[in-house]
N, C-alpha and C. Protein backbone atom coordinates (compact mmCIF):
# COMPACT_ATOMS: atom_id res chain seq x y z
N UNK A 1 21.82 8.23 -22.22
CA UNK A 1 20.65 7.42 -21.94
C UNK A 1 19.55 8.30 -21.37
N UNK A 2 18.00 8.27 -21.85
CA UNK A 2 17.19 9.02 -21.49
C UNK A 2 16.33 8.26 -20.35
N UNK A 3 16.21 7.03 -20.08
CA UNK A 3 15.65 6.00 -19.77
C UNK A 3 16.02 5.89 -18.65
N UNK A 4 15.75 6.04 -17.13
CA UNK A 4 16.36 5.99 -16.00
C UNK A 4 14.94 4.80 -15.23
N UNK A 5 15.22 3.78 -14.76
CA UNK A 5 13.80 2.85 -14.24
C UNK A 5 14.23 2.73 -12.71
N UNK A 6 13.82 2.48 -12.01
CA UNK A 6 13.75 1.31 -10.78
C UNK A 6 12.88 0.32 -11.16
N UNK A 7 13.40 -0.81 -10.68
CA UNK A 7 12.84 -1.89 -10.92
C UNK A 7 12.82 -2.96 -9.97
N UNK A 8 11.84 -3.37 -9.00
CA UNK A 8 11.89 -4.16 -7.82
C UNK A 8 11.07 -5.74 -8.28
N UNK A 9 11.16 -6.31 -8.40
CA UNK A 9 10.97 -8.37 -8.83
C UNK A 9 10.82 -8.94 -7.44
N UNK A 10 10.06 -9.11 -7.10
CA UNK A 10 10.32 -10.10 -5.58
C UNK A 10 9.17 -10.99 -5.58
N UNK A 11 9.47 -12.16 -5.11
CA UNK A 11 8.33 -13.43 -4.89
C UNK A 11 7.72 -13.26 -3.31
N UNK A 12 6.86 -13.30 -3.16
CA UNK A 12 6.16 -13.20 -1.82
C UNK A 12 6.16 -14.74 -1.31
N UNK A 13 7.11 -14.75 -0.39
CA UNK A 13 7.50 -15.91 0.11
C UNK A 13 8.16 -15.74 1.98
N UNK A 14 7.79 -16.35 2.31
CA UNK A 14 9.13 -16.72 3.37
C UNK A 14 10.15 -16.55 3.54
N UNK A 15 10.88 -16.04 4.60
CA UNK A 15 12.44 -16.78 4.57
C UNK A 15 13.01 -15.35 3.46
N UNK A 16 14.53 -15.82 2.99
CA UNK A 16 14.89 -15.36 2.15
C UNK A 16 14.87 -15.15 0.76
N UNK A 17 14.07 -13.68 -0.02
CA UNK A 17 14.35 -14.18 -1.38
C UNK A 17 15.35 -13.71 -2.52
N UNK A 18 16.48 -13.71 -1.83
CA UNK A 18 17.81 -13.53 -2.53
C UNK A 18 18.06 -14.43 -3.57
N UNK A 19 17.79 -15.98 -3.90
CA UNK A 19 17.75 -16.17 -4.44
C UNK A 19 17.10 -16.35 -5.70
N UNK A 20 15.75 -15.97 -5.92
CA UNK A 20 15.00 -15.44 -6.93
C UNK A 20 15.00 -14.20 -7.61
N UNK A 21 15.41 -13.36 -6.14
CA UNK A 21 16.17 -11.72 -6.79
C UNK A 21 17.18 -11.70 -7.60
N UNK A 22 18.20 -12.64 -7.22
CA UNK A 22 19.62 -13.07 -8.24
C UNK A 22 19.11 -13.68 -9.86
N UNK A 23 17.87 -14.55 -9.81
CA UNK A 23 17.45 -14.99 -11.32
C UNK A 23 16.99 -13.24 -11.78
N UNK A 24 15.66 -12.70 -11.15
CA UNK A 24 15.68 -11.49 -11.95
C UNK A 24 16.53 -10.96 -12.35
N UNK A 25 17.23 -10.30 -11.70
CA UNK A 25 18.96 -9.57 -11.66
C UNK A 25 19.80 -10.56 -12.99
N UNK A 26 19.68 -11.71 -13.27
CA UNK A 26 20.44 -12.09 -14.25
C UNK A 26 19.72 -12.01 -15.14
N UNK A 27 18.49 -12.40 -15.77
CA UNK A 27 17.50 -12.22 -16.86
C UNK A 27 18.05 -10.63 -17.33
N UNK A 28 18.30 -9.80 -16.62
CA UNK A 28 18.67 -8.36 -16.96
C UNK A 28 19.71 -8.52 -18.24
N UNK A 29 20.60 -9.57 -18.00
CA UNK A 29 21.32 -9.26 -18.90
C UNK A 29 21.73 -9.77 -20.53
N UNK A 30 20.04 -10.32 -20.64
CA UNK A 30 19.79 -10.83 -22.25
C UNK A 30 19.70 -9.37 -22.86
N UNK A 31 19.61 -7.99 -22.45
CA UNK A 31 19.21 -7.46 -22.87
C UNK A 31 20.11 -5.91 -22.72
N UNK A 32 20.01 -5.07 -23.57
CA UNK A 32 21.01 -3.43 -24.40
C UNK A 32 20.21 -2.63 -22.71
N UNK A 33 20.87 -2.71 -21.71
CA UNK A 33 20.36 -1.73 -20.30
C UNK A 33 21.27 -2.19 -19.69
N UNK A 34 21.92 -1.05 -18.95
CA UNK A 34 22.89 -1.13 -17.68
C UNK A 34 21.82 -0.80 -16.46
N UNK A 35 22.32 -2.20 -15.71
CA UNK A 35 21.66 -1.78 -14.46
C UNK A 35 22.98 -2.06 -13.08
N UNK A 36 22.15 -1.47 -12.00
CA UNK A 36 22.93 -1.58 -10.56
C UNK A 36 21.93 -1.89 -9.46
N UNK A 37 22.36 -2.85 -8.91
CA UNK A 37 21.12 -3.63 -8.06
C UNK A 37 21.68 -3.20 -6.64
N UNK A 38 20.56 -2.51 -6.11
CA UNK A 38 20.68 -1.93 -4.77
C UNK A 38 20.14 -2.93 -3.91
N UNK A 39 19.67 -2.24 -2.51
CA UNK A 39 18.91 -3.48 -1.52
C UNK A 39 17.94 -3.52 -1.52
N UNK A 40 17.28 -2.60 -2.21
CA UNK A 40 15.85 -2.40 -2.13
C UNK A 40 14.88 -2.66 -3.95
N UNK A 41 15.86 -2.87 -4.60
CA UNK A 41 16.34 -3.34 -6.13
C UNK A 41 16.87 -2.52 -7.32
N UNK A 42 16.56 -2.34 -8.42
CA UNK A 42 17.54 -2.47 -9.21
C UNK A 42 17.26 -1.46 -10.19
N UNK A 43 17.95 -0.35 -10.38
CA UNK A 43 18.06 0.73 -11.41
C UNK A 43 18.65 0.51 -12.68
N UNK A 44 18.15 0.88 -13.58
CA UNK A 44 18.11 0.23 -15.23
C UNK A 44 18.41 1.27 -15.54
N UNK A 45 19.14 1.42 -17.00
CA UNK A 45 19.25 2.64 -18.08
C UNK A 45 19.49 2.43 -19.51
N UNK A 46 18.48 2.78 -20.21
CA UNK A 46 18.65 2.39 -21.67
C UNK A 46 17.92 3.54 -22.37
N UNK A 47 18.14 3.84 -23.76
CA UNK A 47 17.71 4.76 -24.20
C UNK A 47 16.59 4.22 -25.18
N UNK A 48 16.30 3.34 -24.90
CA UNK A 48 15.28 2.16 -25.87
C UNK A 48 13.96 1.94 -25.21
N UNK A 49 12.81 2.39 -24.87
CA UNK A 49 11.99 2.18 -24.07
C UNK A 49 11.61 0.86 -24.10
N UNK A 50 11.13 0.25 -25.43
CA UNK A 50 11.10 -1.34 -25.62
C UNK A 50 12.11 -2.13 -25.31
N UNK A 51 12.99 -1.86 -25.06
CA UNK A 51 14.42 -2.88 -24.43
C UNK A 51 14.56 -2.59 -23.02
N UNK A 52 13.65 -1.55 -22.26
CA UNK A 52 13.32 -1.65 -20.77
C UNK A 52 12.02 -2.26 -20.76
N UNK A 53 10.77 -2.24 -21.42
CA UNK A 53 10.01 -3.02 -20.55
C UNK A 53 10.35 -4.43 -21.19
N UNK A 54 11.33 -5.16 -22.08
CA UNK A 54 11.13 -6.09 -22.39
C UNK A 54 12.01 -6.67 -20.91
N UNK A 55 12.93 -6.47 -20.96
CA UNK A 55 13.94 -6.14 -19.89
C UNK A 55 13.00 -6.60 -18.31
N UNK A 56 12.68 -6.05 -18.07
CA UNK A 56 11.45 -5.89 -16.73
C UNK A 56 10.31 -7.26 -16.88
N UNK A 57 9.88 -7.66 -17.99
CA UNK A 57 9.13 -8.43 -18.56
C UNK A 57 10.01 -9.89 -17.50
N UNK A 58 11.27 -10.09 -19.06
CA UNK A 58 12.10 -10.89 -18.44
C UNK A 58 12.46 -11.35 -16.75
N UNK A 59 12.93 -9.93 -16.11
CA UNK A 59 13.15 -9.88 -14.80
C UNK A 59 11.73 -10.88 -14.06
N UNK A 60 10.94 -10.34 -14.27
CA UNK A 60 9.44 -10.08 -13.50
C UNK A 60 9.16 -11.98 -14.06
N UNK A 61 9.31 -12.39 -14.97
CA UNK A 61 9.22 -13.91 -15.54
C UNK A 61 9.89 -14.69 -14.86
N UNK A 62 11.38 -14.44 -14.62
CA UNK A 62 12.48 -15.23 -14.61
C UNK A 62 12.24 -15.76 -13.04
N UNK A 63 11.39 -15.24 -12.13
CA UNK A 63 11.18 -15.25 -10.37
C UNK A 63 9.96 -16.30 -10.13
N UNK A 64 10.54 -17.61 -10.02
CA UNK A 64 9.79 -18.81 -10.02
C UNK A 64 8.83 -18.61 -8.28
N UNK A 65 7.44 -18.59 -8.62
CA UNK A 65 7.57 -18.50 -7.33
C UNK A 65 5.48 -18.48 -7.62
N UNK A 66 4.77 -18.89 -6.73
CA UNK A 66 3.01 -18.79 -6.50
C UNK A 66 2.68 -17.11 -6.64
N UNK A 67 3.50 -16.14 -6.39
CA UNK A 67 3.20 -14.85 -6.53
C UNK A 67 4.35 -14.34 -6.42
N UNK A 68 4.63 -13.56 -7.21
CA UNK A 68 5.48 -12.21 -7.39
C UNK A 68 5.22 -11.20 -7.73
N UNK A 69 5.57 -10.05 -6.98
CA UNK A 69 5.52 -8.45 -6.80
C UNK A 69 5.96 -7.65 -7.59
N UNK A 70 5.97 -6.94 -8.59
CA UNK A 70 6.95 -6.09 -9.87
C UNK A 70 6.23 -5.23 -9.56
N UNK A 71 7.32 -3.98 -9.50
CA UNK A 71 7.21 -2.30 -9.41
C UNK A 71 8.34 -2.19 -10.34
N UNK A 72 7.27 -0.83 -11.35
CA UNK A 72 8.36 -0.62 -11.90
C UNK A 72 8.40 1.18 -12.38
N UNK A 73 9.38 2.08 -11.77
CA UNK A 73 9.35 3.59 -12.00
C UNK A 73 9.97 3.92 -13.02
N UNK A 74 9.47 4.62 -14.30
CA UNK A 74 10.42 4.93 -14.76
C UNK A 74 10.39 7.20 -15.15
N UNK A 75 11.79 7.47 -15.34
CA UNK A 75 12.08 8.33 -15.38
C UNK A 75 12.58 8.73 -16.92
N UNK A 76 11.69 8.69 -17.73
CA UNK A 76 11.75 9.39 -19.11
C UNK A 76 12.00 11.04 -19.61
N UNK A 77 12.94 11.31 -19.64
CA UNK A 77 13.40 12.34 -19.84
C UNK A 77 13.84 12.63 -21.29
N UNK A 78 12.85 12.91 -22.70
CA UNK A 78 12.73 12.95 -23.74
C UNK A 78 13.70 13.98 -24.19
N UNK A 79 14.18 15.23 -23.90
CA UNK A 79 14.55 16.92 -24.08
C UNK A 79 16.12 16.32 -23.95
N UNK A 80 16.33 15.76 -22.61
CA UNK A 80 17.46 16.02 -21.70
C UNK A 80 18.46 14.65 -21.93
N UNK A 81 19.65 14.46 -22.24
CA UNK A 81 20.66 13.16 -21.48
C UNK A 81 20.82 13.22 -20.62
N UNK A 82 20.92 12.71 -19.58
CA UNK A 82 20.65 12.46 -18.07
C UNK A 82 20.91 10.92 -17.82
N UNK A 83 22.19 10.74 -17.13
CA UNK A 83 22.62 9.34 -16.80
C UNK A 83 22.22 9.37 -14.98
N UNK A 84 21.61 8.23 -14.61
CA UNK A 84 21.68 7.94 -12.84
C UNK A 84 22.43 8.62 -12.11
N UNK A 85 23.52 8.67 -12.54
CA UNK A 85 25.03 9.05 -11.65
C UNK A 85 24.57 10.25 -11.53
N UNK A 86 24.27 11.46 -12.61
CA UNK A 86 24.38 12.60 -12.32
C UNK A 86 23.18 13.21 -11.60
N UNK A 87 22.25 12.83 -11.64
CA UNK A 87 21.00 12.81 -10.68
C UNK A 87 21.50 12.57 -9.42
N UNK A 88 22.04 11.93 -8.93
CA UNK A 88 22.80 11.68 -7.38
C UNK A 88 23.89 12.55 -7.38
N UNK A 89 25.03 12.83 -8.49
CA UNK A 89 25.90 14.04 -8.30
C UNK A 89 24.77 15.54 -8.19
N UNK A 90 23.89 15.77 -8.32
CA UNK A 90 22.78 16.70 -8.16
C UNK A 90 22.50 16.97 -6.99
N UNK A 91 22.01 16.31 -6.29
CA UNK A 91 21.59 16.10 -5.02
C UNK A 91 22.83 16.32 -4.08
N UNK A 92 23.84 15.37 -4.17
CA UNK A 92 24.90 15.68 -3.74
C UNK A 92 25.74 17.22 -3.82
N UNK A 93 25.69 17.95 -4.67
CA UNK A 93 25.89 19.06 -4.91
C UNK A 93 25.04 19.84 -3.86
N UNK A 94 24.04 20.21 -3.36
CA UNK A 94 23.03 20.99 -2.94
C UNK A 94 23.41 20.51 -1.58
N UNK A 95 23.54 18.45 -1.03
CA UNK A 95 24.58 18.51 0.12
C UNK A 95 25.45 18.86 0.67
N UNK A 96 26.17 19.20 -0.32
CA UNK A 96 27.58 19.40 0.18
C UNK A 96 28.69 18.08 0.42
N UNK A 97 28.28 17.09 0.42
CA UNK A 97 28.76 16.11 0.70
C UNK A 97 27.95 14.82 -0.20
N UNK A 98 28.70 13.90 -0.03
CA UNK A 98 27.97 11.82 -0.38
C UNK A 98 26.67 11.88 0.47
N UNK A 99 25.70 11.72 -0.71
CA UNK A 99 24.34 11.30 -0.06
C UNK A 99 24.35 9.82 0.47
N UNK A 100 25.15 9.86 1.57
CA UNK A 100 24.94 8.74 2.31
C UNK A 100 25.97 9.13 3.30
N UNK A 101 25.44 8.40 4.69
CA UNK A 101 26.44 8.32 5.97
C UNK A 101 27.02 7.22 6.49
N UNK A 102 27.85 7.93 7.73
CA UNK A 102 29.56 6.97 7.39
C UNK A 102 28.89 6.06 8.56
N UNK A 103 27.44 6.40 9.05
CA UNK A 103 26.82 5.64 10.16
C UNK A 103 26.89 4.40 10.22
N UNK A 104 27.62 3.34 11.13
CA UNK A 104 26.39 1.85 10.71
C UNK A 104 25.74 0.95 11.47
């Protein structure tokens, strides 16, 4: 997959919006992209550029709400295969360790 996105959907609301994040997060999956939804939102991978922004489209639709927020990064890497994972095994390498702590 050449196609690496972040992708953040949120309704500007009150309160909690976990539940509108969960409709984006499911709209994800009419569509050929693996994603993994973090806390801060949700990393996509497809090698189809039109099946990510349709993808994002969906997400960014599916969040019923007077205003909603869509960011969307993407990391196109045309030359190279390059999956998420190994971009963090990268980093991690140069750590020495899990880019993350056992802190909580």
């Amino acid at each position: 997959m050449t196609l690496i996105a972040f992708l953040s959907v949120a309704p500007v609301i009150e309160g909690s919006m976990s539940g509108e994040v969960a409709k984006a997060v499911a709209a994800l999956e009419d569509f050929s992209v693996s994603y993994e939804t973090t806390p801060m939102g949700t990393i996509i991978e497809t090698d189809d550029p039109d099946e990510l922004f349709a993808a994002a489209q969906a997400a960014h639709q599916a969040v019923d709400a007077d205003r909603v927020e869509t960011f969307l990064k993407i990391d196109d890497k045309r030359t190279v295969e390059q999956e998420a994972s190994e971009k963090v095994d990268a980093v991690e390498e140069h750590l020495g360790h899990e880019a993350r702590s056992d802190r909580e």
